[in-house]
Protein backbone atom coordinates (compact mmCIF):
# COMPACT_ATOMS: atom_id res chain seq x y z
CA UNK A 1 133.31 164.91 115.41
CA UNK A 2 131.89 164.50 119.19
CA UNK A 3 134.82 164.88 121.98
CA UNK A 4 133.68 163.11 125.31
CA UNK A 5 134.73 164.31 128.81
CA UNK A 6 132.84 162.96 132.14
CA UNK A 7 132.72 164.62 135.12
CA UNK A 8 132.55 163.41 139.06
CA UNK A 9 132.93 165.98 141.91
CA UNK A 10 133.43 164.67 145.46
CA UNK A 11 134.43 166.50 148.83
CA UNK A 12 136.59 165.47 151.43
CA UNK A 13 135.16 163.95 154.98
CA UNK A 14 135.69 165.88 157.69
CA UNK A 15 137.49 163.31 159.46
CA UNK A 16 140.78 163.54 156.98
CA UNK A 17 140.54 167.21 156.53
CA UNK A 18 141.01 167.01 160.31
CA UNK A 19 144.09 165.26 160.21
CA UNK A 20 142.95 161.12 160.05
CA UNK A 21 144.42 158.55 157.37
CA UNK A 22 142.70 158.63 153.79
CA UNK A 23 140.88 155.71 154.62
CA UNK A 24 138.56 157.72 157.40
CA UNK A 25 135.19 159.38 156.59
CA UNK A 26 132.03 158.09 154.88
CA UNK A 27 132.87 159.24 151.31
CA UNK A 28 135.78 156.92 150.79
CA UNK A 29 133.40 154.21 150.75
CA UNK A 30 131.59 155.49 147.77
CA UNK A 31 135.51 155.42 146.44
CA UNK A 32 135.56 151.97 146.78
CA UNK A 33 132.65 151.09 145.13
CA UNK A 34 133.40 153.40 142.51
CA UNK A 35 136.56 150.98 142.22
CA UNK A 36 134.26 148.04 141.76
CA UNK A 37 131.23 149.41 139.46
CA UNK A 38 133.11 147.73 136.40
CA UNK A 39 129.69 148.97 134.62
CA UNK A 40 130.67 152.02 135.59
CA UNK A 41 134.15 151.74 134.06
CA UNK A 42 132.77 150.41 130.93
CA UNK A 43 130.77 153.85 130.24
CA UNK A 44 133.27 156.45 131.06
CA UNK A 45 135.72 154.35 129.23
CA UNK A 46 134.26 155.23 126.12
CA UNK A 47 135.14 159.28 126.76
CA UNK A 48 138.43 160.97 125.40
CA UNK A 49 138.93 162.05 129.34
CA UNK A 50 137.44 161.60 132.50
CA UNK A 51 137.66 164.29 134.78
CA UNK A 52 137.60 163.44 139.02
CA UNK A 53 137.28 166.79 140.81
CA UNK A 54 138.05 167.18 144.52
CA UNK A 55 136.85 170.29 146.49
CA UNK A 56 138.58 170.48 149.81
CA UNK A 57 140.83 168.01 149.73
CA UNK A 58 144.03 167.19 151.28
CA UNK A 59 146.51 166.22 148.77
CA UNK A 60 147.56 162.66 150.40
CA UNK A 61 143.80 161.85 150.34
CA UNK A 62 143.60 163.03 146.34
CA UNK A 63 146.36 161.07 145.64
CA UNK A 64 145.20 158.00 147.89
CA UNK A 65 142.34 158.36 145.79
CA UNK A 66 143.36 158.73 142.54
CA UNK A 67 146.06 155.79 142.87
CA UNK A 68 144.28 153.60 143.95
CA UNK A 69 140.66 153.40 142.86
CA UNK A 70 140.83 155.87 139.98
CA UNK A 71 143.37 155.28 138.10
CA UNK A 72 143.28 151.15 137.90
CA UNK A 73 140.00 150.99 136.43
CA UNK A 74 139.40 154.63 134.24
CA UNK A 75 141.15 155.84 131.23
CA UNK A 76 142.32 159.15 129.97
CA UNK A 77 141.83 160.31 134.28
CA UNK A 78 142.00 164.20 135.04
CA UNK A 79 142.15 165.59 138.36
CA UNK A 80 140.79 168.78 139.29
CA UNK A 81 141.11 170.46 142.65
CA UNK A 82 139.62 173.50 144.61
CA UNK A 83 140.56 174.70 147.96
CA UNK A 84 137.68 174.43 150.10
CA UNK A 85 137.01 178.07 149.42
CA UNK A 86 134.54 178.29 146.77
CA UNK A 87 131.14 176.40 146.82
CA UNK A 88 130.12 174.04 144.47
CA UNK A 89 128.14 175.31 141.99
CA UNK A 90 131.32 177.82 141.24
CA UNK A 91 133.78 175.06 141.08
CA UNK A 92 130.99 173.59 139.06
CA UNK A 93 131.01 176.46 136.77
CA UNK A 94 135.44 176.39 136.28
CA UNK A 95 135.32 172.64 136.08
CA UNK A 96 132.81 173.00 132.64
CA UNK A 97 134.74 176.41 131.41
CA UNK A 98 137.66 173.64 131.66
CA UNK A 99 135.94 171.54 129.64
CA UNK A 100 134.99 173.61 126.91
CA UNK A 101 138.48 175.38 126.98
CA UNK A 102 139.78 171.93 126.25
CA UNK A 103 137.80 171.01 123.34
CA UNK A 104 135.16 168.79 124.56
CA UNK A 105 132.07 168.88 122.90
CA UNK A 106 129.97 166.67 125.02
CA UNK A 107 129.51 166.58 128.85
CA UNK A 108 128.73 163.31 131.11
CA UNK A 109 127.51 164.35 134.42
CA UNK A 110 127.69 162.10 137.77
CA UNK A 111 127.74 162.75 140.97
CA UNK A 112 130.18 161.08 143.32
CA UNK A 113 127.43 158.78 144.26
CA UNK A 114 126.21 157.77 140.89
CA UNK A 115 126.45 154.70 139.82
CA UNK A 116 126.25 152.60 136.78
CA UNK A 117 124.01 149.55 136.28
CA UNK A 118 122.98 148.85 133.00
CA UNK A 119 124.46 145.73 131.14
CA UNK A 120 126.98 146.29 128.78
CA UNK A 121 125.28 145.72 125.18
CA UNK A 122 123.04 148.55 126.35
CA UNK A 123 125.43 150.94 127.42
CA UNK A 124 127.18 150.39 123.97
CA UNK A 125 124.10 151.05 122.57
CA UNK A 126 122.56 154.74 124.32
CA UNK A 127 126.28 156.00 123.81
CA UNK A 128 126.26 154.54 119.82
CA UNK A 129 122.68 156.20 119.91
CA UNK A 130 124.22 159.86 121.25
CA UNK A 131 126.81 159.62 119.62
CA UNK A 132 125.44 159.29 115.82
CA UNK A 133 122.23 161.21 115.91
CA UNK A 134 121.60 165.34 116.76
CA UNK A 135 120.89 164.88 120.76
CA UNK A 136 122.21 167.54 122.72
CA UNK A 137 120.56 166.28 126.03
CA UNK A 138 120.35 162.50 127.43
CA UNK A 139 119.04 162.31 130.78
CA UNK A 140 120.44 158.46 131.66
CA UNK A 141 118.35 158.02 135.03
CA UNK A 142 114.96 156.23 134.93
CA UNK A 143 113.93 155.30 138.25
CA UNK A 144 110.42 156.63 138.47
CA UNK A 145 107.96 155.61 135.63
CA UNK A 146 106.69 159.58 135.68
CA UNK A 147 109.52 160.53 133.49
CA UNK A 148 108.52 158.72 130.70
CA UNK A 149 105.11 160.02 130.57
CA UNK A 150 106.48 163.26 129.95
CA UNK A 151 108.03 161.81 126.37
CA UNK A 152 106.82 161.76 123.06
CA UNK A 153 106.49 158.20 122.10
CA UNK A 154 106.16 158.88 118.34
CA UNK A 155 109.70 160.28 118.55
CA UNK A 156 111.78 157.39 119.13
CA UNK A 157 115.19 155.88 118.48
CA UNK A 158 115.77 152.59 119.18
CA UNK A 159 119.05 150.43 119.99
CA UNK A 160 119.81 147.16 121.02
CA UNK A 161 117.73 146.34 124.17
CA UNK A 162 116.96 150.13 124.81
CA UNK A 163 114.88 153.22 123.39
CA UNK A 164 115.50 156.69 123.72
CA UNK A 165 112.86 159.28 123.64
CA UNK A 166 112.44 162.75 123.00
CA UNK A 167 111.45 164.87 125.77
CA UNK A 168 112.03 168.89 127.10
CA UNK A 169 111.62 170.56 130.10
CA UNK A 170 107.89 172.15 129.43
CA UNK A 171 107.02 168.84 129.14
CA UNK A 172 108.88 168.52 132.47
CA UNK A 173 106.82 171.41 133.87
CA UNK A 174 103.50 170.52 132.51
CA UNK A 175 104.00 167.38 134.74
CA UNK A 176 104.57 168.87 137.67
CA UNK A 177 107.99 167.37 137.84
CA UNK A 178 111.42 168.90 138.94
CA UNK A 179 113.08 170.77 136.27
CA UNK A 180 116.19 169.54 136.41
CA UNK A 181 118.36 167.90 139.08
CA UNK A 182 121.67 166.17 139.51
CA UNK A 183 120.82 162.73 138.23
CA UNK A 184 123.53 161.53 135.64
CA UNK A 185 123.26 162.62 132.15
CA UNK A 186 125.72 162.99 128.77
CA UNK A 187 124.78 166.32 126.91
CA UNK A 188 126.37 169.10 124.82
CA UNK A 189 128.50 171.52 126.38
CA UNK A 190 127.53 174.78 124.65
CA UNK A 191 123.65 174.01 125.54
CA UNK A 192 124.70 173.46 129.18
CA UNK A 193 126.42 176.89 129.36
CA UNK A 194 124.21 178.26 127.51
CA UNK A 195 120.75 177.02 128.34
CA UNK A 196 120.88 175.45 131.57
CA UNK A 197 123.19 176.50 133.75
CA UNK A 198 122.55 180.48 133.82
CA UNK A 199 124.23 183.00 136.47
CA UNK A 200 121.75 181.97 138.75
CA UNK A 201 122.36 178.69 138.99
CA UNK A 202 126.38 178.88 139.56
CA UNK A 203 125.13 181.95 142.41
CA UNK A 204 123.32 179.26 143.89
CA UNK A 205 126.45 177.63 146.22
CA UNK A 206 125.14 174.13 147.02
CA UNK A 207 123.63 171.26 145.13
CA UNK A 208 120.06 171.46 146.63
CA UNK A 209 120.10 175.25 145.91
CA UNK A 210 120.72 175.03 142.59
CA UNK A 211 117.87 172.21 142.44
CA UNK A 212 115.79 174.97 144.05
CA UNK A 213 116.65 177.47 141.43
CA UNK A 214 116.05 174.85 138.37
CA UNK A 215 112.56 174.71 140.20
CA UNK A 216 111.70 178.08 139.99
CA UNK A 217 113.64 179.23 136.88
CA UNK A 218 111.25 180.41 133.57
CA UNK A 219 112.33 178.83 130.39
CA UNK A 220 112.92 181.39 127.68
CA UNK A 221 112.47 178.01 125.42
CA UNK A 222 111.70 174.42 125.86
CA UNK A 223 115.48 172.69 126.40
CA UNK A 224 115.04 169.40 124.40
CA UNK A 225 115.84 166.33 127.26
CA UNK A 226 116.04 163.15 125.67
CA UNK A 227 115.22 160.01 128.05
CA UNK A 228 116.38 156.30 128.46
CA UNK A 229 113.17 153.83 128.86
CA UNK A 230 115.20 151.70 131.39
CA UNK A 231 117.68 152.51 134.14
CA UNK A 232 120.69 153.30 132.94
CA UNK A 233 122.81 154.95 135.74
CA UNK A 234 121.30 156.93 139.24
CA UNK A 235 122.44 158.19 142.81
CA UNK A 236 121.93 155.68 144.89
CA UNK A 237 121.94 158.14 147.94
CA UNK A 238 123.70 156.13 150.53
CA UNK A 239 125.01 158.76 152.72
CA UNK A 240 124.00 162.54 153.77
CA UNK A 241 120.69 163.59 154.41
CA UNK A 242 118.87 162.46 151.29
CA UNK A 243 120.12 158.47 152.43
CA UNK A 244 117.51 155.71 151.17
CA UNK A 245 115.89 152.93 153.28
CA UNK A 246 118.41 150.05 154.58
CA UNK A 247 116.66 147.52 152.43
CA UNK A 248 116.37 149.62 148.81
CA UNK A 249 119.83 150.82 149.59
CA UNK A 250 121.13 147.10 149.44
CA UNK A 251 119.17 145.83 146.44
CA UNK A 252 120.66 149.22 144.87
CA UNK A 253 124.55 147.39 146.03
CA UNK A 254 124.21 144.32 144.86
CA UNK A 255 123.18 145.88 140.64
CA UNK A 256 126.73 148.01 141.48
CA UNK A 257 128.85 145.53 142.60
């Protein structure tokens, strides 16, 4: 029997770890609408825990937090916190030796600016789908039409108002295509430790990094990577360096909220 744990990681802003309220810097906002994504809450309602790590974080901001935009809409919450010391990829790397420690057999990945926007009947379905046939990788994101054309179409399952098909990453290389990246996806823990996420990656430090690695890794064997034919949850990039244009962003808030 599958045991579900997600994941979210977020940092604190600058701002508090300087002294200000909770309620200062840009990443409370994505807080906030973390509070209102009831899609969101729908999803990650469905695992046995839901894990919210914070890396650098004042404890009146976790707390802030956790109280008040965490807690009132997710089950089964778990906080995890690091000091600021370590970079990501290595609290990446405790936070999913925590998971497996604690019995979870299957992994859902966001970052702190993923989002969920799929209606409800079709999230029931991709997680009914995962949960009740042998797929040890679902990447959820489908915002550009290449990543379909890297699937098998003859290899299909199909739910209510959604289809899942079966993909890996030498199809992913064969396109030309990133390997992997931090888009959200549900998978099984032991392939993530070990098949994905090698030494190198957790060396890596940051996020982009560890893209960069994925990008340049060799794949002792195709890693099957299932894939939703519609959008089922994405970043929606609206702050740091990667930030989308004014007018996608908003079209992007308004499916959120």
């Amino acid at each position: 029997m599958k045991k579900y744990c997600s994941f979210m990681q977020t940092y604190c802003p600058a701002a508090v770890v300087s002294g200000l309220p909770p309620e200062h810097g840009e990443r409370m906002r994505l807080m906030e609408l973390h509070a209102k994504n009831t899609l969101d809450h729908h999803l990650k309602n469905k695992m046995d825990c839901n894990i919210f790590s914070f890396n650098g974080c004042p404890d009146e901001y976790v707390e802030h937090v956790t109280e008040n935009f965490l807690k009132p809409n997710y089950k089964n919450v778990e906080v995890l916190r690091y000091d600021g010391t370590l970079p990501y990829t290595e609290t990446f790397r405790q936070s999913l030796n925590w998971v497996k420690e604690n019995g979870f057999t299957d992994f859902m990945f966001f970052q702190d600016d993923g989002f969920t926007v799929a209606p409800e009947p079709i999230l029931d379905s991709v997680f009914d789908l995962y949960d009740s046939n042998n797929i040890t990788m679902l990447h959820l994101d489908n915002q550009d039409k290449q990543y379909l054309e890297t699937c098998d179409k003859d290899k299909v399952l199909i739910g209510n108002g959604v289809k899942l098909y079966y993909s890996n990453t030498q199809r992913w290389v064969d396109k030309g295509l990133p390997h992997f990246g931090d888009s959200p996806y549900l998978a099984n823990v032991d392939v993530l430790l070990n098949e994905l996420y090698l030494e190198g990656y957790f060396q890596a430090g940051t996020v982009h990094n560890g893209e960069n690695w994925f990008s340049q890794r060799a794949w002792e064997k195709p890693m099957d990577r299932w894939q939703v034919d519609i959008h089922i949850s994405g970043n929606i990039n609206f702050i740091g360096p990667c930030s989308s244009d004014a007018n996608f962003l908003k079209e992007k808030l308004v499916k959120i909220i």
